[in-house]
Protein backbone atom coordinates (compact mmCIF):
# COMPACT_ATOMS: atom_id res chain seq x y z
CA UNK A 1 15.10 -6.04 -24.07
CA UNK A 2 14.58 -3.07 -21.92
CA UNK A 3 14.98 0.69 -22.20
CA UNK A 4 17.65 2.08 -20.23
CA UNK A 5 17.99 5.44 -18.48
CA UNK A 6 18.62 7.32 -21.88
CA UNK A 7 15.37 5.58 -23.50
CA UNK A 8 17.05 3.19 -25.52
CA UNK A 9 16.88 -0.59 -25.83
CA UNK A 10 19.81 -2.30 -23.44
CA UNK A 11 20.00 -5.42 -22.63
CA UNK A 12 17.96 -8.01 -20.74
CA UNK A 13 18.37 -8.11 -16.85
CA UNK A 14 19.65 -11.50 -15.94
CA UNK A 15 18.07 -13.93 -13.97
CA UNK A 16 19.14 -14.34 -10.40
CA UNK A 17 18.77 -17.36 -8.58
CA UNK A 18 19.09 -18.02 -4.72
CA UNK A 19 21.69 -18.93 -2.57
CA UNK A 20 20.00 -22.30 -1.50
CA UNK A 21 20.83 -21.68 2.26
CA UNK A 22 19.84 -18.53 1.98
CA UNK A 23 16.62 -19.35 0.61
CA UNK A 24 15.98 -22.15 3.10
CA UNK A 25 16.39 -20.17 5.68
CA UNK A 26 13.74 -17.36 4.51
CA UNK A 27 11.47 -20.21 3.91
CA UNK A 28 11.98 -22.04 7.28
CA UNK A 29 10.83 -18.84 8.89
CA UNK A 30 8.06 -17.88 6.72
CA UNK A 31 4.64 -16.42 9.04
CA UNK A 32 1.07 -15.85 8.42
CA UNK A 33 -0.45 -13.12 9.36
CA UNK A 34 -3.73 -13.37 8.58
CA UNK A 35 -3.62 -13.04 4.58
CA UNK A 36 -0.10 -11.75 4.33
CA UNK A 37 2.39 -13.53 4.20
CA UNK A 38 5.31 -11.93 6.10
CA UNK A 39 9.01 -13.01 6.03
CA UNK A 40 11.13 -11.37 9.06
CA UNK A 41 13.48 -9.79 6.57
CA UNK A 42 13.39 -5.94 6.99
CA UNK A 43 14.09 -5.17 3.36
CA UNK A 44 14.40 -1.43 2.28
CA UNK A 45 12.79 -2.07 -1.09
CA UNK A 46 8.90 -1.34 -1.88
CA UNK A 47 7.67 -3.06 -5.45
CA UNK A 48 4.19 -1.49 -5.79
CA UNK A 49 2.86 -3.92 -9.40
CA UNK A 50 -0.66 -4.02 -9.18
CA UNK A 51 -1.62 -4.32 -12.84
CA UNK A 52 -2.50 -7.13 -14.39
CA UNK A 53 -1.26 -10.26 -14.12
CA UNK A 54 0.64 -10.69 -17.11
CA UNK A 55 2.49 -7.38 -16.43
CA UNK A 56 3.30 -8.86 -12.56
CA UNK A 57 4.93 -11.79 -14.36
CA UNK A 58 7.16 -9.48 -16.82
CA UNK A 59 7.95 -7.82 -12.82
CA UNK A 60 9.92 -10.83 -12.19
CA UNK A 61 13.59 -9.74 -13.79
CA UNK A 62 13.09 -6.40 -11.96
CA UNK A 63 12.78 -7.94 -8.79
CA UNK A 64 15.32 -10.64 -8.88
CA UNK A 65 17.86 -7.52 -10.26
CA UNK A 66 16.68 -5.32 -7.08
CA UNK A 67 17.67 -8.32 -4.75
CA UNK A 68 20.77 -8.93 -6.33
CA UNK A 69 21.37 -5.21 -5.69
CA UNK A 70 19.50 -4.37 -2.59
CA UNK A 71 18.53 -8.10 -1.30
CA UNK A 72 14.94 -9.02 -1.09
CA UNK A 73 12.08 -6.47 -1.88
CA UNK A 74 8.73 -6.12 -0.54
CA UNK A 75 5.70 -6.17 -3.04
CA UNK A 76 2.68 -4.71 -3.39
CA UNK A 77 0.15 -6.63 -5.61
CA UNK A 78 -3.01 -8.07 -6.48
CA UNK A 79 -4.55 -10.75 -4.53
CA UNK A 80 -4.30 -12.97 -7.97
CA UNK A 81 -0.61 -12.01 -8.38
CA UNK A 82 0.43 -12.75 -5.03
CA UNK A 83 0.34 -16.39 -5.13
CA UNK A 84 2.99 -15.82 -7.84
CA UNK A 85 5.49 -14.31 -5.74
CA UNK A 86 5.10 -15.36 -2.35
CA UNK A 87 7.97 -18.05 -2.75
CA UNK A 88 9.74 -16.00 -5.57
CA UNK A 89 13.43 -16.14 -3.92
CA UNK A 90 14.17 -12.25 -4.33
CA UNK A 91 10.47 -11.17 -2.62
CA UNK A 92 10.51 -11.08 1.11
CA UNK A 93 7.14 -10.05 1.85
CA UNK A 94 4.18 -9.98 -0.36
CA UNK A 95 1.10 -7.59 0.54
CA UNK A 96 -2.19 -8.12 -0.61
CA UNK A 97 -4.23 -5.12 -2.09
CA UNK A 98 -7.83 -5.58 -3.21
CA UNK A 99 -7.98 -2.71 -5.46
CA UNK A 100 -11.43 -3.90 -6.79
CA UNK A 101 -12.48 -5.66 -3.79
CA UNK A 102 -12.48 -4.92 -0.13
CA UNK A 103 -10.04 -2.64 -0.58
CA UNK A 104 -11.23 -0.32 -3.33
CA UNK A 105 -11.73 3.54 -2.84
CA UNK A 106 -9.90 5.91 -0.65
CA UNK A 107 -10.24 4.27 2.32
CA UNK A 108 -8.35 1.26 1.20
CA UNK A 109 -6.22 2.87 -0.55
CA UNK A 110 -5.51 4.89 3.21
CA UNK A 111 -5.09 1.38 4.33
CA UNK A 112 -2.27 0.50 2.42
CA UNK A 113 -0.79 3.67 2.24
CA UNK A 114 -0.70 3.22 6.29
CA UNK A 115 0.84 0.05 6.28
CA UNK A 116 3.86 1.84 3.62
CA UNK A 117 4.79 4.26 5.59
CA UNK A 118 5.16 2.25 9.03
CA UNK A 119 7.70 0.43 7.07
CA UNK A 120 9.90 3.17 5.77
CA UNK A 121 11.51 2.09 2.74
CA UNK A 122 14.57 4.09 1.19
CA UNK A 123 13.41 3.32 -2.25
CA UNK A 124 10.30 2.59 -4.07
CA UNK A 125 9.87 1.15 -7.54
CA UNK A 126 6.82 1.60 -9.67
CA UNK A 127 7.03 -0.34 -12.99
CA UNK A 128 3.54 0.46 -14.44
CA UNK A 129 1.91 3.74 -14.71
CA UNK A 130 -0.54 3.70 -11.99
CA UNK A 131 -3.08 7.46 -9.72
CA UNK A 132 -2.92 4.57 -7.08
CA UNK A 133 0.55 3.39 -7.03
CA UNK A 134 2.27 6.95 -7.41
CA UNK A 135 -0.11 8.25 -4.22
CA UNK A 136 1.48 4.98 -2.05
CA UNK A 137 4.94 5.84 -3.62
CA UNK A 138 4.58 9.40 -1.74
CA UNK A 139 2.73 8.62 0.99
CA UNK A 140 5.56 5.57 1.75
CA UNK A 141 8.44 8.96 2.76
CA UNK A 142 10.96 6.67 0.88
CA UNK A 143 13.90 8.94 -0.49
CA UNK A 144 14.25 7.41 -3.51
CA UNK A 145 11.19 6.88 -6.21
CA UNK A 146 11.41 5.23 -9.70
CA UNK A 147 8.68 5.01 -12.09
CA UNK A 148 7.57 6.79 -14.96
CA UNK A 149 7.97 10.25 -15.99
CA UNK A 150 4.56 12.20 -17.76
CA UNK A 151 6.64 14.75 -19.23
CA UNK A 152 8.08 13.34 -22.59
């Protein structure tokens, strides 16, 4: 169960599955780019889930509602999560971030945040309460941002 807009406990999101063509097709034309993987979809949703594991795996319904919505989302993770969504059928791209690693501090976080905003989503989604993820939220220039609220 999850809360809806009002705070109280709705119903599940249902799973969405694939149009088989339609996933073939995003698979035929998958790229590397270095560590990325990068799908030629332009989609206008940014996932930023870079908790832990566990938390990227309760992601899933969110992201297979978005693309059922919106079609498929981009998503920002962990370099252990990713390998977890990079043939999910509602993720189009999956980018890496090191938070702990290469990437850690400022600078990566700059990084990132560059990458973002060359991409201009309309809408970005943050499903944990994350410093890191809310500063890529604004620095992204999308219109739209969902996450959570400090004021009770």
């Amino acid at each position: 169960m999850l809360p809806n807009s009002a705070g109280r406990i709705g119903r599940s999101l249902p799973r969405v599955r694939a149009v088989p063509a339609v996933r073939d097709h995003l698979l035929q034309r998958v790229r590397c780019i270095g560590q990325q993987v990068v799908r030629p979809v332009r989609p206008s949703v940014l996932v930023i889930q870079t908790a832990f594991l566990g938390d990227v795996i309760l992601t899933t319904p969110l992201l297979s509602r978005l693309a059922e919505q919106e079609g498929p989302v981009d998503v920002i993770t962990t370099p252990g999560a990713a390998i977890l969504l990079e043939n999910h059928p509602a993720v189009a791209n999956v980018f890496r971030y090191d938070k702990r690693g290469k990437q850690r501090g400022w600078r990566g976080l700059w990084e990132i945040g560059k990458l973002v905003r060359s991409r201009r989503y309309r809408s970005v989604y943050l499903p944990h309460r994350s410093l890191r993820s809310a500063v890529l939220a604004l620095w992204s220039g999308a219109t739209e941002r969902v996450g959570f609220s400090d004021t009770h």
